[in-house]
N, C-alpha and C. Protein backbone atom coordinates (compact mmCIF):
# COMPACT_ATOMS: atom_id res chain seq x y z
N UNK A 1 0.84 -1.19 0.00
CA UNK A 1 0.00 0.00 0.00
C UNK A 1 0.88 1.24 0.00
N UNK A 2 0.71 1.92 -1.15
CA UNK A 2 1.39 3.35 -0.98
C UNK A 2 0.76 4.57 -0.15
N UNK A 3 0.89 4.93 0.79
CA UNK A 3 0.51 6.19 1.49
C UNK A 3 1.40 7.25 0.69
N UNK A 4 -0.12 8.54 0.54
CA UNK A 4 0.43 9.75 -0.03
C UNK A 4 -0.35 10.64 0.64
N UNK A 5 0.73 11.93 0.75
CA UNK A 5 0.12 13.28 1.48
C UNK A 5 0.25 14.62 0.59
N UNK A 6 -0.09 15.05 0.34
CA UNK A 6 -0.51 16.27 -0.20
C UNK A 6 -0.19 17.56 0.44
N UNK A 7 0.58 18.68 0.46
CA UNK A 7 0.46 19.60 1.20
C UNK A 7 0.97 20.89 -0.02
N UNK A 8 0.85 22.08 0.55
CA UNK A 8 1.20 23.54 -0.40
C UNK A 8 0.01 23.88 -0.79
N UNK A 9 -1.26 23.53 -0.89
CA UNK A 9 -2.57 24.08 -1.45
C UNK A 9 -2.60 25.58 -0.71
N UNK A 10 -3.82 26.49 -1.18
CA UNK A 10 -4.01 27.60 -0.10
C UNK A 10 -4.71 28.54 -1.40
N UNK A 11 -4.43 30.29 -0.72
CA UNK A 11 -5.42 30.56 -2.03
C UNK A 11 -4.40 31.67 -2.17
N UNK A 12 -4.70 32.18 -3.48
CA UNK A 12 -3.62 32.92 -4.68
C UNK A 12 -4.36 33.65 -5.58
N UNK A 13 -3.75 35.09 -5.75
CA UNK A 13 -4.40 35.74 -6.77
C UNK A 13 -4.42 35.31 -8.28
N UNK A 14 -5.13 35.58 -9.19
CA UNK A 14 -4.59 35.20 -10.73
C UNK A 14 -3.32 35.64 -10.72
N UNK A 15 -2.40 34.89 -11.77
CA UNK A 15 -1.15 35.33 -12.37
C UNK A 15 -0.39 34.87 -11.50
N UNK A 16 -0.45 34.45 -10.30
CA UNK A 16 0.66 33.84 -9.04
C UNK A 16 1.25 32.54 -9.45
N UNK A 17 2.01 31.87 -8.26
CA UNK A 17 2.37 30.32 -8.47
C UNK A 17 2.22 29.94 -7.06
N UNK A 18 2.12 28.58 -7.23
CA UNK A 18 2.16 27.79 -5.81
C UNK A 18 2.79 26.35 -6.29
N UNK A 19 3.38 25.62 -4.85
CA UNK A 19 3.60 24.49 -5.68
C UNK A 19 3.25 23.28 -4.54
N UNK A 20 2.73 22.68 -4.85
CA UNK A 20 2.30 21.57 -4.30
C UNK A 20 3.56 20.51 -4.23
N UNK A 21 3.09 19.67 -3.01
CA UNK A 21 3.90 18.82 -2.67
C UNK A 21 3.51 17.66 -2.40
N UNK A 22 3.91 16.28 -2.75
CA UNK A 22 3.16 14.65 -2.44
C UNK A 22 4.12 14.08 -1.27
N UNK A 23 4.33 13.65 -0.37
CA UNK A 23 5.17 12.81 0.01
C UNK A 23 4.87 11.26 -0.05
N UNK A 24 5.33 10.49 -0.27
CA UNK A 24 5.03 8.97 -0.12
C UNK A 24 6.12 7.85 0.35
N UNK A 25 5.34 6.67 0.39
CA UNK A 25 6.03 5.85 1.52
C UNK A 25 6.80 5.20 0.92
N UNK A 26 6.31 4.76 -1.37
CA UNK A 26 6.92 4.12 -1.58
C UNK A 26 6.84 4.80 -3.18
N UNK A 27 8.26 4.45 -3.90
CA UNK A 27 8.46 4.76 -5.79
C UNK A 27 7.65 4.05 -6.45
N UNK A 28 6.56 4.73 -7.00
CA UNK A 28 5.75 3.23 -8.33
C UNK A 28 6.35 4.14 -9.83
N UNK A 29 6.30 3.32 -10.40
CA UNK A 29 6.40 3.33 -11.66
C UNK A 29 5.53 4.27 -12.53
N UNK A 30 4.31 5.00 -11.88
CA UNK A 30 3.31 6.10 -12.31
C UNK A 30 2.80 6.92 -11.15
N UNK A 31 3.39 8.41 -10.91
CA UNK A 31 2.79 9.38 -10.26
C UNK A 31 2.15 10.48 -10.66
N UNK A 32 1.15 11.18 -10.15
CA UNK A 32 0.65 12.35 -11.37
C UNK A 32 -0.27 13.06 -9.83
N UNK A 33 -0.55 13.67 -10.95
CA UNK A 33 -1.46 15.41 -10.28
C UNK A 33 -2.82 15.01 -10.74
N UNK A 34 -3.94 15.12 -9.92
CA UNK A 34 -5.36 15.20 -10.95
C UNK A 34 -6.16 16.97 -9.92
N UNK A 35 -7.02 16.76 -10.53
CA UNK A 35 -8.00 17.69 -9.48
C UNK A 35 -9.16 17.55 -9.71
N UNK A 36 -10.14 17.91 -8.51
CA UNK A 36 -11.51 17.59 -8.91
C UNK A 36 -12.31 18.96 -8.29
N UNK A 37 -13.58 19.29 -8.64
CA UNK A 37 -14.10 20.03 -8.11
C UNK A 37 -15.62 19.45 -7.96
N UNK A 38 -16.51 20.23 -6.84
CA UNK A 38 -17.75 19.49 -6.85
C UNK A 38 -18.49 19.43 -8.10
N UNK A 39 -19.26 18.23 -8.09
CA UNK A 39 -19.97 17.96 -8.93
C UNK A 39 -19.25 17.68 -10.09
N UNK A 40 -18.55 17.42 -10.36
CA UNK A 40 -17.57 17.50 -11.78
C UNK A 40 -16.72 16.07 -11.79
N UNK A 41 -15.90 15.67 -12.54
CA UNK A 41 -15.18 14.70 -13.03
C UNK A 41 -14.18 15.04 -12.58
N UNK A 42 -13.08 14.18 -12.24
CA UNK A 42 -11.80 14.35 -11.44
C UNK A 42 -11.02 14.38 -13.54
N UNK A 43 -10.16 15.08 -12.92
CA UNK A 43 -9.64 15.84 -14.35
C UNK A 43 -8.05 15.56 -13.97
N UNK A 44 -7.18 15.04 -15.00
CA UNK A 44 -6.02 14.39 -15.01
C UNK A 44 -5.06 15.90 -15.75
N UNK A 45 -4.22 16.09 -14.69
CA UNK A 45 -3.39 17.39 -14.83
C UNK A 45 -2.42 17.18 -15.37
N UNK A 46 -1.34 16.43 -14.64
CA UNK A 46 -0.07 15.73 -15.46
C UNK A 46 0.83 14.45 -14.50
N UNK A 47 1.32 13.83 -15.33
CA UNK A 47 1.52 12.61 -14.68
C UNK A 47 3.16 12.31 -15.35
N UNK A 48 4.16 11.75 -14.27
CA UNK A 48 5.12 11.52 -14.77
C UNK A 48 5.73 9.68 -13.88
N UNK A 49 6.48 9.52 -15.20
CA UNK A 49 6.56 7.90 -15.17
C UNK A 49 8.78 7.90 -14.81
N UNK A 50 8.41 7.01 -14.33
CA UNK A 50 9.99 6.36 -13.95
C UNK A 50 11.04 6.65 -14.94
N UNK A 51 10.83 6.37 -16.20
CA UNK A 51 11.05 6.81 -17.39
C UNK A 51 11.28 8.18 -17.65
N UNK A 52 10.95 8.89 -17.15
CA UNK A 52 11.14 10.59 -17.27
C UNK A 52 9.91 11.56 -17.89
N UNK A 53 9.41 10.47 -19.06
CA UNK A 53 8.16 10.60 -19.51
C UNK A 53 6.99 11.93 -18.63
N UNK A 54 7.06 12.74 -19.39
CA UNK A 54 5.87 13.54 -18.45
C UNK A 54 4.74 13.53 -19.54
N UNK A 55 3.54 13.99 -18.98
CA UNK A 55 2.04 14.24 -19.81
C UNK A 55 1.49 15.20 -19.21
N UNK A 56 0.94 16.22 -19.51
CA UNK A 56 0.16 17.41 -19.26
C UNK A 56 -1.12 17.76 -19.76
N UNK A 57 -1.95 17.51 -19.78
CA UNK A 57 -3.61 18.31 -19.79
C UNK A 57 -3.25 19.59 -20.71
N UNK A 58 -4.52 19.66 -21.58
CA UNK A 58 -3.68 20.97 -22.86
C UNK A 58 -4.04 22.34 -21.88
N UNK A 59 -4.77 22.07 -20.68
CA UNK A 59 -5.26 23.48 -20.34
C UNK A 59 -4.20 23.40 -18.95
N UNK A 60 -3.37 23.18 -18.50
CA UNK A 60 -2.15 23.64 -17.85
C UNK A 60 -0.69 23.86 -19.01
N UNK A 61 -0.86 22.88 -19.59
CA UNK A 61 0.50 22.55 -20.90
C UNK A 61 1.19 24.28 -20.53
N UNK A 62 2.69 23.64 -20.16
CA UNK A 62 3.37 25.32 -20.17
C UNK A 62 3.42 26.31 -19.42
N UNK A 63 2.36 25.78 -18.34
CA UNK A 63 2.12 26.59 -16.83
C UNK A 63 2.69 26.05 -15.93
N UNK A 64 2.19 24.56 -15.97
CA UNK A 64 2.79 23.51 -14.81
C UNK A 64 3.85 22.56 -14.94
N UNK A 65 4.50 22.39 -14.10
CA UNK A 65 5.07 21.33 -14.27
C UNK A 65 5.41 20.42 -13.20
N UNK A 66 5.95 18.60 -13.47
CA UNK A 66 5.89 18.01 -12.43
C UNK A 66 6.82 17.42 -12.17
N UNK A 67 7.34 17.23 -11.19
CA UNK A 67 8.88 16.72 -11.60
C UNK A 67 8.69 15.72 -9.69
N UNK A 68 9.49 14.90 -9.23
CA UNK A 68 10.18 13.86 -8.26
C UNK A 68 11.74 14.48 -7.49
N UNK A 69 11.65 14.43 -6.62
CA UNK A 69 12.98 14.22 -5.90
C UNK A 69 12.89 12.75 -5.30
N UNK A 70 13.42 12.26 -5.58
CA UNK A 70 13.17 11.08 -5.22
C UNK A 70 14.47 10.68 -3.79
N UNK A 71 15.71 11.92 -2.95
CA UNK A 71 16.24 12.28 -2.05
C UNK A 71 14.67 12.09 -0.72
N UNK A 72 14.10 12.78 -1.00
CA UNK A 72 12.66 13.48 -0.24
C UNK A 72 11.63 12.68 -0.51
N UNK A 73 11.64 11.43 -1.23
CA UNK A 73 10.40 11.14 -1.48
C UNK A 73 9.02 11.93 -1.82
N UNK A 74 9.38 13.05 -3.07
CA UNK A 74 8.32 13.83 -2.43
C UNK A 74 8.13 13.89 -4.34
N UNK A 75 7.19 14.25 -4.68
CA UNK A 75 6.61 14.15 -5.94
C UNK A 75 5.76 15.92 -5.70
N UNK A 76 6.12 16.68 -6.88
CA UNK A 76 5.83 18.29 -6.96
C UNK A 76 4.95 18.38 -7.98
N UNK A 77 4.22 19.37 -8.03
CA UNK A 77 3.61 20.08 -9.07
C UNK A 77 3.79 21.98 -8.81
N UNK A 78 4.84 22.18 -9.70
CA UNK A 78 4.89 23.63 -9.76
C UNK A 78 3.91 24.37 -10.71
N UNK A 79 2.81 25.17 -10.02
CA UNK A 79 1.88 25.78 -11.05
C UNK A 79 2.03 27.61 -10.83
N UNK A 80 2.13 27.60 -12.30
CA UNK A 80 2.74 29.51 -12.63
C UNK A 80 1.60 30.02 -13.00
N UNK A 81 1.34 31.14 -13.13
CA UNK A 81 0.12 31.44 -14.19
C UNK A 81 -0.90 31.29 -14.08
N UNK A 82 -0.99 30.89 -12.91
CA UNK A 82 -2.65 30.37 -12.28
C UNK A 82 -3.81 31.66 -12.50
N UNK A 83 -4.80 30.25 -12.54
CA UNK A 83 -6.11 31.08 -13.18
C UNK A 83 -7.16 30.94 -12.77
N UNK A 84 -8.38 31.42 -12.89
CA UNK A 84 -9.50 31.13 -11.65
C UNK A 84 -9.64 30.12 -11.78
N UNK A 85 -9.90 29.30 -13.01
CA UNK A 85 -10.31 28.01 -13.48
C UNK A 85 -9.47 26.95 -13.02
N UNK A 86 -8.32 27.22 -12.41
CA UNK A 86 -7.46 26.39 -11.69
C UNK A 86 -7.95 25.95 -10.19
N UNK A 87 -8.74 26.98 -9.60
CA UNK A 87 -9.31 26.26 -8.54
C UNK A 87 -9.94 24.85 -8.18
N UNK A 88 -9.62 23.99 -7.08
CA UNK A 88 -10.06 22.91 -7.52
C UNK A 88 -8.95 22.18 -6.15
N UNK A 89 -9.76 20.74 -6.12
CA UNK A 89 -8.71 20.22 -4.91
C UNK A 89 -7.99 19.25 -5.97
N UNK A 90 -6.80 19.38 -5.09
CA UNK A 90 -5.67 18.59 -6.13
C UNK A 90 -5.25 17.57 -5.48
N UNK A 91 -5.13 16.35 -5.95
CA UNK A 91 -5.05 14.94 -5.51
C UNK A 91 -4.13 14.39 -6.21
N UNK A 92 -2.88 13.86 -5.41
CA UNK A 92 -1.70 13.15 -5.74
C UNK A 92 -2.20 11.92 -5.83
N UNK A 93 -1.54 11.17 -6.89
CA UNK A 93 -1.85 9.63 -6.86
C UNK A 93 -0.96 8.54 -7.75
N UNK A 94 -0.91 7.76 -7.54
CA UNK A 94 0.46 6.84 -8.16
C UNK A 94 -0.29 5.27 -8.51
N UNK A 95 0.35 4.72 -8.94
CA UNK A 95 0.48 3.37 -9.97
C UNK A 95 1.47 2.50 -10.01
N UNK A 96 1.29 1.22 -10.00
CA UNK A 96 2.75 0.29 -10.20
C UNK A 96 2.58 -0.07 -11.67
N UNK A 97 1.80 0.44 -12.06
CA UNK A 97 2.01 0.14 -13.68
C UNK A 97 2.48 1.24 -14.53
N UNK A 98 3.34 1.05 -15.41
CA UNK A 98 4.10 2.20 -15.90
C UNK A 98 2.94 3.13 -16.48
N UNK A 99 3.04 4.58 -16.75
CA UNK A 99 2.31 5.45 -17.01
C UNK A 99 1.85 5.25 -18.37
N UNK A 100 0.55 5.25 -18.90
CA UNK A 100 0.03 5.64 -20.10
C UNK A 100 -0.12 6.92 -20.43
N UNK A 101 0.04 6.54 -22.15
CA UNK A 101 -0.01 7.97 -22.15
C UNK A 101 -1.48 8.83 -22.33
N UNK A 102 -1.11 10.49 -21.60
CA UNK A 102 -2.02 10.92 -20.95
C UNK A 102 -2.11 10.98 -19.94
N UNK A 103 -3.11 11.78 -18.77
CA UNK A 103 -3.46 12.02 -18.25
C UNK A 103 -4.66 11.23 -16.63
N UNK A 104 -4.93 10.34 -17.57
CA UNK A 104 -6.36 9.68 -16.87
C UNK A 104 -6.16 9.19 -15.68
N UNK A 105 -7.21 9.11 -15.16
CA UNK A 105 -7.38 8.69 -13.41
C UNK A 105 -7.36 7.37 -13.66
N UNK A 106 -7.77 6.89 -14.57
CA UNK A 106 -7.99 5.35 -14.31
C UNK A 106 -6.96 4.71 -14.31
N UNK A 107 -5.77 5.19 -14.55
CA UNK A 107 -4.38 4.53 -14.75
C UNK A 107 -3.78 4.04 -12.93
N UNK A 108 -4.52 4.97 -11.97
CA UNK A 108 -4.16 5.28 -10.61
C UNK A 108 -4.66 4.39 -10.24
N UNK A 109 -3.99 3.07 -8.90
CA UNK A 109 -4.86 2.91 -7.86
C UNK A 109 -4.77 3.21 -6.17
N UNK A 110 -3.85 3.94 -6.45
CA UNK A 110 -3.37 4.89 -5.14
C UNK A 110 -3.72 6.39 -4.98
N UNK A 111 -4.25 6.92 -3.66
CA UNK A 111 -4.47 8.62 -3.99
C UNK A 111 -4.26 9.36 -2.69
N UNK A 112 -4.28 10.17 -2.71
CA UNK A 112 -4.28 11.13 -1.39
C UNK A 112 -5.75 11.79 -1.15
N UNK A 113 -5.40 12.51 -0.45
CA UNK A 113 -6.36 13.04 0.77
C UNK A 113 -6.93 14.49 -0.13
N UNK A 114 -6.31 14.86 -0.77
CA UNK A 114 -6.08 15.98 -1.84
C UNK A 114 -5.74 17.51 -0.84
N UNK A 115 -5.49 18.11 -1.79
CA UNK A 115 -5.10 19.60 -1.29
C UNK A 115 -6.07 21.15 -2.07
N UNK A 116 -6.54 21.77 -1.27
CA UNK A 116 -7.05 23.23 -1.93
C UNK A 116 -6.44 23.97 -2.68
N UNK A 117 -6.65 24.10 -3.90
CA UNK A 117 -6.32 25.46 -4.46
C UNK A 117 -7.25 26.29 -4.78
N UNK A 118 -7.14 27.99 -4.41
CA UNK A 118 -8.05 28.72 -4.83
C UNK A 118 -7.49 30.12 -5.80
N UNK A 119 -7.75 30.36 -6.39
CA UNK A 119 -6.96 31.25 -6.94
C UNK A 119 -8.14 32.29 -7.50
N UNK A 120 -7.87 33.54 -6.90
CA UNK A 120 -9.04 34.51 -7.15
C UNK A 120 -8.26 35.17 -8.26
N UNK A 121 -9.71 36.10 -8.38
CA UNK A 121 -8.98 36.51 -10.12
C UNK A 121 -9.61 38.56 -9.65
């Protein structure tokens, strides 16, 4: 069982950055960013594989990015440029199966607790 924590959410004007942080207990082979908001579909942000391989959602593409320290066990999402539409709780989550490509939740069977972002405009 992989345990993951989530922390760095909070709220931010448009045009700011924040960066989120995952910690976990153990390396799988697929970690990524999703977010969900009520009532809505959990939406696949970007996801990066053992491989180096990253994937990004066309509506962050160039804002965000996601990268591992794998020193820290800690899996990031740096987001620049934030926009109202970025609001949303953001949920770390990982895979022992190598990453497909894209984005999708269904690739995950591990997740966190998720984290707030709000970003006023």
């Amino acid at each position: 069982q992989v345990h993951l924590v989530e922390s760095g959410g909070g709220s931010v004007q448009a045009g700011g950055s924040l960066r989120l942080s995952c910690t976990y207990t153990q390396d799988t082979y697929c970690m990524g960013w999703l977010r969900q908001n009520p009532a809505k579909e959990r939406e696949g942000v970007a996801s990066l594989g053992t491989d180096g391989l990253t994937y990004y959602a066309d509506s962050v593409q160039g804002r965000f990015t996601i990268d591992k320290e794998r020193a820290e066990d800690t899996l990031y999402l740096q987001m620049n440029s934030l926009k109202s539409e970025d609001t949303s709780t953001y949920f770390c989550a990982a895979s022992w199966r190598r990453c497909s490509p894209g984005t999708s939740e269904q690739q995950y069977n591990h997740w966190g607790q998720g984290t707030q972002v709000t970003v006023s405009s």
